[in-house]
PDB file of N, CA and C in Angstrom:
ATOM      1  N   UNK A   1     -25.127 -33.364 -12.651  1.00  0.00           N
ATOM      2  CA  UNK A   1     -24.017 -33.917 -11.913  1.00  0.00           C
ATOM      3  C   UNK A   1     -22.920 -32.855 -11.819  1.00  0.00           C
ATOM      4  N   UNK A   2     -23.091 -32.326 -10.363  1.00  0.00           N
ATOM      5  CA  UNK A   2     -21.942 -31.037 -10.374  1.00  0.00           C
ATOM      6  C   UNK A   2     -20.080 -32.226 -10.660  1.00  0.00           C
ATOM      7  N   UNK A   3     -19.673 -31.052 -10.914  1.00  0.00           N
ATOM      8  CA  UNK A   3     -18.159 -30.989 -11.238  1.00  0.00           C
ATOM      9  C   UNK A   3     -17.333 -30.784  -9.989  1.00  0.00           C
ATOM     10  N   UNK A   4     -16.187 -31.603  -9.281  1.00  0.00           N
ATOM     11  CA  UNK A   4     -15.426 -30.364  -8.369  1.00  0.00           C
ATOM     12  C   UNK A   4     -14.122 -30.178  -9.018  1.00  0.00           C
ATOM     13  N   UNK A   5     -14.209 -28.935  -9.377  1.00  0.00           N
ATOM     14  CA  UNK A   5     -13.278 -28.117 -10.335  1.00  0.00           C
ATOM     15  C   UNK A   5     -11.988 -27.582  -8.728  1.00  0.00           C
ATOM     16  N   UNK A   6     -11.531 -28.144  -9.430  1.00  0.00           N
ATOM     17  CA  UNK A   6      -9.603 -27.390  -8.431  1.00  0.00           C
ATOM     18  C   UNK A   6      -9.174 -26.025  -9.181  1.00  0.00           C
ATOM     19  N   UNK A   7      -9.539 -24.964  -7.842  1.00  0.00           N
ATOM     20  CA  UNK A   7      -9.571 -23.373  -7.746  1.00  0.00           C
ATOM     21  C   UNK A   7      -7.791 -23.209  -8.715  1.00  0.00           C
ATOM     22  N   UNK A   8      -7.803 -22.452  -9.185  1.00  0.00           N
ATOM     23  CA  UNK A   8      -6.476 -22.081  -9.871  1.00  0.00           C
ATOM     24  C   UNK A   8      -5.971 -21.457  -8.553  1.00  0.00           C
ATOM     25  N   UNK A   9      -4.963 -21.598  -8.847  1.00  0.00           N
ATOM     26  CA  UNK A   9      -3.889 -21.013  -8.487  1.00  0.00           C
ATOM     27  C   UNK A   9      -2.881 -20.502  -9.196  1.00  0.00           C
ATOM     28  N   UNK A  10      -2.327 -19.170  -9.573  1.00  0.00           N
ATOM     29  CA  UNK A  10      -1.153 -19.002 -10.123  1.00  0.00           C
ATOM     30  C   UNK A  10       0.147 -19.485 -10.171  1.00  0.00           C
ATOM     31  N   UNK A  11       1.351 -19.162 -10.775  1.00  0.00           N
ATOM     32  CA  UNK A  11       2.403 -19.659 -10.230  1.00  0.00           C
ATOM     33  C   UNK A  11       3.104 -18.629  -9.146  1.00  0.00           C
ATOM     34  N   UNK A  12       2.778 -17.251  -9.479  1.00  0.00           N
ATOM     35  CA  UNK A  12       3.349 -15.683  -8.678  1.00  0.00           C
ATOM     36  C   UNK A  12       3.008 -16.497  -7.235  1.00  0.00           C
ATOM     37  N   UNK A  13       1.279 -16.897  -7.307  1.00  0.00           N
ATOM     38  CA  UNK A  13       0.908 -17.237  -5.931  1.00  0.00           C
ATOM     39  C   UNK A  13       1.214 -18.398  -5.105  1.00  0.00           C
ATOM     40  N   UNK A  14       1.747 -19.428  -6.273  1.00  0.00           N
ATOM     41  CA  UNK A  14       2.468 -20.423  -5.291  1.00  0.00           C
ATOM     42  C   UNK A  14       3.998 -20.634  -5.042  1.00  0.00           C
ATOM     43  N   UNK A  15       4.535 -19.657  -5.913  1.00  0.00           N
ATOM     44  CA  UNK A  15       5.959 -19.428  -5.301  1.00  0.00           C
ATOM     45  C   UNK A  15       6.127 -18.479  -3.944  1.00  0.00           C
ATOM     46  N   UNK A  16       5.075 -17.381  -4.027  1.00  0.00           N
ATOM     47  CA  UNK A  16       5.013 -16.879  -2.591  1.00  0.00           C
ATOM     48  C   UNK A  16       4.789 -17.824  -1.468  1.00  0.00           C
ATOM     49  N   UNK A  17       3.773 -18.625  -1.798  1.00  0.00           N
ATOM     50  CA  UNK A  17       3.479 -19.422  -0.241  1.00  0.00           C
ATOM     51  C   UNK A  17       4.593 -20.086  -0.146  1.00  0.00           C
ATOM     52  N   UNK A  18       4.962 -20.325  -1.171  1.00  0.00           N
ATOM     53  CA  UNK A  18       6.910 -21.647  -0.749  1.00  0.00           C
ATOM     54  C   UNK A  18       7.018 -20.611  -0.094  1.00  0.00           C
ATOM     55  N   UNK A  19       7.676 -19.524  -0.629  1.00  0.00           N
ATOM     56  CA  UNK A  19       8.789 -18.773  -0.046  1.00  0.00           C
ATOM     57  C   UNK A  19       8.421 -18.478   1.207  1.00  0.00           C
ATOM     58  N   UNK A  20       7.187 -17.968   1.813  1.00  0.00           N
ATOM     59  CA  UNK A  20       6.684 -17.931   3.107  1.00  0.00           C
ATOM     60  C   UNK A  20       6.767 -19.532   3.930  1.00  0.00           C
ATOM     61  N   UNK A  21       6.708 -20.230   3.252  1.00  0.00           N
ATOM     62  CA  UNK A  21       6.522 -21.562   4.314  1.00  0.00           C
ATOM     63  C   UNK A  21       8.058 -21.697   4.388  1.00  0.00           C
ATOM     64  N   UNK A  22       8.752 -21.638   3.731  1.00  0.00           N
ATOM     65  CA  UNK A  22      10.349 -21.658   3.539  1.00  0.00           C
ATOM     66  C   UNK A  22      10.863 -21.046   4.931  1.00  0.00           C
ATOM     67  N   UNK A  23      10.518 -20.049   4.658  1.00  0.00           N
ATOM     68  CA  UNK A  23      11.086 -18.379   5.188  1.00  0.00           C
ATOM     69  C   UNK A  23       9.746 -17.513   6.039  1.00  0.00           C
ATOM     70  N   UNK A  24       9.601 -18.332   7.255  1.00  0.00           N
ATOM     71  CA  UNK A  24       8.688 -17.521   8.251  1.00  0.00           C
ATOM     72  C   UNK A  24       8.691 -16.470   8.430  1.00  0.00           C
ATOM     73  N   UNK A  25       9.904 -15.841   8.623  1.00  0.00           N
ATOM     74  CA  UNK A  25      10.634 -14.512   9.313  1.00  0.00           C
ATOM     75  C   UNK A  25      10.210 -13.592   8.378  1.00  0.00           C
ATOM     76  N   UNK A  26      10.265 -13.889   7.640  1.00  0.00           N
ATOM     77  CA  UNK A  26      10.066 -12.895   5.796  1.00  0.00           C
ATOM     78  C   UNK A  26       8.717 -11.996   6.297  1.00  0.00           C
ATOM     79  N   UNK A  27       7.401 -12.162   6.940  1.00  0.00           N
ATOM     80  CA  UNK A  27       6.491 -11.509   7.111  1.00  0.00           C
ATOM     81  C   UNK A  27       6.836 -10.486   7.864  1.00  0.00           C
ATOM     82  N   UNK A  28       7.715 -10.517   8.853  1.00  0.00           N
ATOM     83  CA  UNK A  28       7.575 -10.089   9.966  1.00  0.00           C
ATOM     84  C   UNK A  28       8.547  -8.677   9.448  1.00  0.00           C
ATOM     85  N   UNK A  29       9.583  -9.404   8.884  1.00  0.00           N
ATOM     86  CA  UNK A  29      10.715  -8.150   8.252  1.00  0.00           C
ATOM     87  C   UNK A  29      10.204  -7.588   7.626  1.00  0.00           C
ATOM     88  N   UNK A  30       8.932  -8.193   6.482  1.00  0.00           N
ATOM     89  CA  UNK A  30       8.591  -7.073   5.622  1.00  0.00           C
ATOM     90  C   UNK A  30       7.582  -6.020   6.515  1.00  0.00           C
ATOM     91  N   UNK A  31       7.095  -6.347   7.746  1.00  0.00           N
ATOM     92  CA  UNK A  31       6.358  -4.957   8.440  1.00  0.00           C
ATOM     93  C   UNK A  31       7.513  -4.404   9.291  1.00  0.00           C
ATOM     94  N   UNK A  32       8.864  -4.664   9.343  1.00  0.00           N
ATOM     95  CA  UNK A  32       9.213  -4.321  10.034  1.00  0.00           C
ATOM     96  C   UNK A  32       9.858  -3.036   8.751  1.00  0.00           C
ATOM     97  N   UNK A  33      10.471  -3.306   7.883  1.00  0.00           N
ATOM     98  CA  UNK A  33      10.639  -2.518   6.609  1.00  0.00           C
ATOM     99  C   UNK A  33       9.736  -1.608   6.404  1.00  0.00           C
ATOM    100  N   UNK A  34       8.085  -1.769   6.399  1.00  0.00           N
ATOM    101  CA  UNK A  34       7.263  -0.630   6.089  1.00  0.00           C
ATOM    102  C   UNK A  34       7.245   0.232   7.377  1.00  0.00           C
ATOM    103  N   UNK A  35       7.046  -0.359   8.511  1.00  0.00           N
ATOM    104  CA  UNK A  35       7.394   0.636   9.334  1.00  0.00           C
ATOM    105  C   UNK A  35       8.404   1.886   9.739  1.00  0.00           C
ATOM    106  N   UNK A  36       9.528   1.242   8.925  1.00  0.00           N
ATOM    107  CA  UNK A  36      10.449   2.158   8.666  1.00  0.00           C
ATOM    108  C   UNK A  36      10.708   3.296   8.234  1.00  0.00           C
ATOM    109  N   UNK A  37       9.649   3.189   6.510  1.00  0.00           N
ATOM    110  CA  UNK A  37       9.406   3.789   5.754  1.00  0.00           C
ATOM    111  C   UNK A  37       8.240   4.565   6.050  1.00  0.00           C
ATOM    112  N   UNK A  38       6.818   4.039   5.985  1.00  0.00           N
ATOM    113  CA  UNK A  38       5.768   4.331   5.732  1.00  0.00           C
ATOM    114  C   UNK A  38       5.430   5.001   7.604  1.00  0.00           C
ATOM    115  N   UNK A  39       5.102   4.222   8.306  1.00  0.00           N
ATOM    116  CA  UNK A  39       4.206   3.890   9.445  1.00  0.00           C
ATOM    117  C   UNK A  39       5.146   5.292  10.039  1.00  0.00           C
ATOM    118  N   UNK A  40       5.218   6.494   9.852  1.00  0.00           N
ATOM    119  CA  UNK A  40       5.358   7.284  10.780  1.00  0.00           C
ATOM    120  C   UNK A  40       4.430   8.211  12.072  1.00  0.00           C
ATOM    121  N   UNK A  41       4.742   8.827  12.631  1.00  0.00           N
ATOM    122  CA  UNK A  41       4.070   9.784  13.615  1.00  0.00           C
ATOM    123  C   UNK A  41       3.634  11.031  13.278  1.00  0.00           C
ATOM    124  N   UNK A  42       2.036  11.140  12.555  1.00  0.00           N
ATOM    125  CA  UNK A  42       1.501  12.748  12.411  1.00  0.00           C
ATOM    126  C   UNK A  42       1.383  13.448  13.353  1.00  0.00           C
ATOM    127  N   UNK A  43       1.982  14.487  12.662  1.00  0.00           N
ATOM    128  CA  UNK A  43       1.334  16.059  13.667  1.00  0.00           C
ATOM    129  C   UNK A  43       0.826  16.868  12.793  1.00  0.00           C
ATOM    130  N   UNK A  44      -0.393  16.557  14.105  1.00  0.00           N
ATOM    131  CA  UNK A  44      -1.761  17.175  14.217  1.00  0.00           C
ATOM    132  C   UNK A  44      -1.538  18.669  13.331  1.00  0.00           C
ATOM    133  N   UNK A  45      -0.778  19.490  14.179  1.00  0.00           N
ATOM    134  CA  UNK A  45      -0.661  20.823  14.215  1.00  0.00           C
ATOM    135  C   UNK A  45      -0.102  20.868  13.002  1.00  0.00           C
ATOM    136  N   UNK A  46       1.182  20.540  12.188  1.00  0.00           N
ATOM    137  CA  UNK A  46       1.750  20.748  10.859  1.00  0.00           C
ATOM    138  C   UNK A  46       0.952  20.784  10.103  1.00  0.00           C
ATOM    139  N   UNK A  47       0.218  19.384   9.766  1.00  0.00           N
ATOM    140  CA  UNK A  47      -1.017  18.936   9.224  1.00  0.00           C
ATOM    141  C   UNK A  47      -1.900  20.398   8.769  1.00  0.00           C
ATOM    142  N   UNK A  48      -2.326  20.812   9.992  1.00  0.00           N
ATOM    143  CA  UNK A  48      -3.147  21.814   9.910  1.00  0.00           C
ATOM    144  C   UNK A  48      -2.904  22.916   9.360  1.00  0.00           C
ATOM    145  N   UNK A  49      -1.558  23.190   9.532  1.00  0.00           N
ATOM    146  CA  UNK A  49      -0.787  24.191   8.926  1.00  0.00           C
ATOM    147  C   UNK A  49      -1.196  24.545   7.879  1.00  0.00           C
ATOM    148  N   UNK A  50      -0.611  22.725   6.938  1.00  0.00           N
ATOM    149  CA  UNK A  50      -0.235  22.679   5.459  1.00  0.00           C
ATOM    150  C   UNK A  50      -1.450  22.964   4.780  1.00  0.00           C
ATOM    151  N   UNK A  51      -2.750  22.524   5.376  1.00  0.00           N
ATOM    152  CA  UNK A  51      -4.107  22.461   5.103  1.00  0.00           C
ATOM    153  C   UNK A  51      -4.545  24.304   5.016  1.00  0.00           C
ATOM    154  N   UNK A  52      -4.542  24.965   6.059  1.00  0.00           N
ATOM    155  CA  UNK A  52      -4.060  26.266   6.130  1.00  0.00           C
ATOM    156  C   UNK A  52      -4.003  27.405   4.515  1.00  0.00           C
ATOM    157  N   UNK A  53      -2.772  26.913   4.468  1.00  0.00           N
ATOM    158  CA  UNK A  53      -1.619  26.916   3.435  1.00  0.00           C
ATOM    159  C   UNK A  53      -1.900  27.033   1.742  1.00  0.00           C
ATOM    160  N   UNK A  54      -3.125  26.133   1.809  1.00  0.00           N
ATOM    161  CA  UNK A  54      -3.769  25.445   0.758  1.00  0.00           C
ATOM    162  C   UNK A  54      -4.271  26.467  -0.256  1.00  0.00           C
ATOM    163  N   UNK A  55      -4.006  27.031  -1.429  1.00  0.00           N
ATOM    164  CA  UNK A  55      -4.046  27.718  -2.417  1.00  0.00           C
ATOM    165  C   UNK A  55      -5.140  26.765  -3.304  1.00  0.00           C
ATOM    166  N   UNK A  56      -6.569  27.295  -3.100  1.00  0.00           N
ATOM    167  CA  UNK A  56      -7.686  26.383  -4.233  1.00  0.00           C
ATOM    168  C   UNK A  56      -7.287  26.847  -5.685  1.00  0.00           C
ATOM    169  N   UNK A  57      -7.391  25.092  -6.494  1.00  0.00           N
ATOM    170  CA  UNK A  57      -6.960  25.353  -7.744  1.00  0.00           C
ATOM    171  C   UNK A  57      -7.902  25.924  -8.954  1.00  0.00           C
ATOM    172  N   UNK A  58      -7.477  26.659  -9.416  1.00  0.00           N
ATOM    173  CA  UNK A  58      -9.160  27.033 -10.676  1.00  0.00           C
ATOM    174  C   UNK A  58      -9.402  26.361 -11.451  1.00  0.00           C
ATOM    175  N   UNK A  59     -10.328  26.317 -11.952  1.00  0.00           N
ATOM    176  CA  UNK A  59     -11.017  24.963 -12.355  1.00  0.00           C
ATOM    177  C   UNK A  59     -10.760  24.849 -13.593  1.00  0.00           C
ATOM    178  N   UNK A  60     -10.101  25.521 -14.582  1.00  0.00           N
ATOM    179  CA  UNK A  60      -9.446  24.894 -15.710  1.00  0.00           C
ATOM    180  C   UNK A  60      -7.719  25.152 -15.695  1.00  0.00           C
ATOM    181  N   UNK A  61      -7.300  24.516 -15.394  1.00  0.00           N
ATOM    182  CA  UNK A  61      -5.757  25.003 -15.171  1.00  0.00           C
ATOM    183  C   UNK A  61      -5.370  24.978 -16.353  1.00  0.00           C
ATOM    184  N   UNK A  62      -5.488  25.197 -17.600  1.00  0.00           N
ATOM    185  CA  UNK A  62      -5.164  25.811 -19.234  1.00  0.00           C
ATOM    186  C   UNK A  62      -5.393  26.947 -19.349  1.00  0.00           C
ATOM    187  N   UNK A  63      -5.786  27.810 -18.798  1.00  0.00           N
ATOM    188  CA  UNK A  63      -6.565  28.903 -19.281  1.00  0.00           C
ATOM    189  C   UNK A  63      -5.328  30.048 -19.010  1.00  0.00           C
ATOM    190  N   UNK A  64      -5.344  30.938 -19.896  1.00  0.00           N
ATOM    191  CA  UNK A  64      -4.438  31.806 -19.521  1.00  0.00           C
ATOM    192  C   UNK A  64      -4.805  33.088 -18.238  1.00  0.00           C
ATOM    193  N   UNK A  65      -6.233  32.867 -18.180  1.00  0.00           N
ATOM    194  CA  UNK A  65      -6.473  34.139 -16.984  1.00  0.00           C
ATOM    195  C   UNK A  65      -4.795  34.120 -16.032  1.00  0.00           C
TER     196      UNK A  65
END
């Protein structure tokens, strides 16, 4: 005779969904925030530069050589 067991839920995880059902807008600001920060525009060419640039490390970095 199966059991139906009720999935846990945390409390972290059900104060978020309040706060989201509360506060719709809240999703939208928080991508609008990472975009700010994070979500910028690469170049290609810098990129390549820095890659370029790139000094390989030796493979025991203790060593006094």
């Amino acid at each position: 005779m199966p059991f139906a067991v009720k999935p846990y839920v945390s409390e972290a995880t059900r104060f978020l969904q309040e706060l989201k059902s509360q506060h719709p807008e809240l999703e939208a600001e928080q991508k609008r925030g990472r975009a700010l920060l994070w979500d910028r525009p690469q170049d290609a060419e810098l990129r390549a530069g820095y890659d370029a640039a790139r000094v390989p490390q030796k493979g025991y970095v203790y060593g006094i050589d």
